[in-house]
Protein backbone atom coordinates (compact mmCIF):
# COMPACT_ATOMS: atom_id res chain seq x y z
CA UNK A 1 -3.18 37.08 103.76
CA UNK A 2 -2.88 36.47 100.29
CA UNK A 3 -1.95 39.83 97.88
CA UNK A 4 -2.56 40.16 94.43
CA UNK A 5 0.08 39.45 91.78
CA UNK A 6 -0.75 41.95 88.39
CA UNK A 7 0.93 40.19 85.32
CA UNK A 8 2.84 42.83 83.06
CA UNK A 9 1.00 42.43 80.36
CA UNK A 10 -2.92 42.56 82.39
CA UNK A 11 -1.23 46.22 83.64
CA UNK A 12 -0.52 47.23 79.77
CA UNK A 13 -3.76 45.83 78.91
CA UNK A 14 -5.62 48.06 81.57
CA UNK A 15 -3.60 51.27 80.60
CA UNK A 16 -4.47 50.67 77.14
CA UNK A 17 -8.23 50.47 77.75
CA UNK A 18 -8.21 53.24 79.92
CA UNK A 19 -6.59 55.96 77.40
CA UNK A 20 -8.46 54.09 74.72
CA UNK A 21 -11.95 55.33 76.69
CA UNK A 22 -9.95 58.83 77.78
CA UNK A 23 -9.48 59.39 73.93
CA UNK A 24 -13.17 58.58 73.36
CA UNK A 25 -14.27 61.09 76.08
CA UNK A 26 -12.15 63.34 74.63
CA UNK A 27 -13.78 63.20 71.24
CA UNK A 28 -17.51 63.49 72.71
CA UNK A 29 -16.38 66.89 74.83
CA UNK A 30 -14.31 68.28 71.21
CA UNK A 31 -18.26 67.51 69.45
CA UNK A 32 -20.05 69.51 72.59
CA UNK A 33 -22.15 66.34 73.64
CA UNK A 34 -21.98 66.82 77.25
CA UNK A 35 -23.56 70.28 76.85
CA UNK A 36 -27.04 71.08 77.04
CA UNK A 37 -29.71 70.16 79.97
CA UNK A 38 -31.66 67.51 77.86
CA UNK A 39 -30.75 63.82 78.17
CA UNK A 40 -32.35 61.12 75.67
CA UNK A 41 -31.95 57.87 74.46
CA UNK A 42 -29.93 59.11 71.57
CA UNK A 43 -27.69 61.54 72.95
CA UNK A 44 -26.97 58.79 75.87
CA UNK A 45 -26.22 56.52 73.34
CA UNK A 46 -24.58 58.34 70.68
CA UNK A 47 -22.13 59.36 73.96
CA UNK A 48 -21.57 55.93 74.80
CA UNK A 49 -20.59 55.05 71.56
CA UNK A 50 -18.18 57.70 70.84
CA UNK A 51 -16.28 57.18 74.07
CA UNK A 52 -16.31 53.57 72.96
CA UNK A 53 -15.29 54.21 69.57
CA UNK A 54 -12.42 55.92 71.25
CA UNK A 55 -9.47 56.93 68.81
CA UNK A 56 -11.24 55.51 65.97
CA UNK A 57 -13.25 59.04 66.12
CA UNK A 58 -9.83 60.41 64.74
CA UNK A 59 -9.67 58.69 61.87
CA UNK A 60 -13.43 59.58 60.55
CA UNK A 61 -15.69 57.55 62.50
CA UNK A 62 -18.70 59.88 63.80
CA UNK A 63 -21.16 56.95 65.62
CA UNK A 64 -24.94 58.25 66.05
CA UNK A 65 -27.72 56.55 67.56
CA UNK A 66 -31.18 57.47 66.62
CA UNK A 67 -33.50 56.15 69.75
CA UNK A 68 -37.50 55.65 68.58
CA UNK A 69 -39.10 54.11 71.17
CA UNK A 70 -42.64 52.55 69.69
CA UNK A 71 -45.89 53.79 70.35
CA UNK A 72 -48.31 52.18 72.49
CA UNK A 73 -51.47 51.19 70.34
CA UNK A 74 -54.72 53.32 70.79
């Protein structure tokens, strides 16, 4: 049985992803995104980027996603 050997530097790299995304969460619940009943493109999208924008949110960054699906022609 073979067990897995985690570098130091993969483990820092992890733990700075992971507050990197926990700052970005942060950010979308301080601008009320996950509140409210109705889920679109944009606000889906506009959440995923702020949670991937992570701390840069702090420093000005506001990301928005405007979703317009086209029309099907009559």
């Amino acid at each position: 049985m073979r067990t897995r050997r985690y570098t130091t530097a993969s483990v820092v790299v992890a733990v700075i992803v992971l507050v990197w995304l926990l700052i970005g969460a942060l950010a979308a619940f301080q601008r009320g995104y996950f509140q409210g009943s109705d889920v679109t493109c944009a606000r889906t999208s506009t959440i995923a980027v702020t949670v991937l924008a992570g701390p840069l949110n702090y420093l000005g960054v506001n990301p928005k996603i405007d979703c317009s699906l086209p029309q099907p022609s009559q």
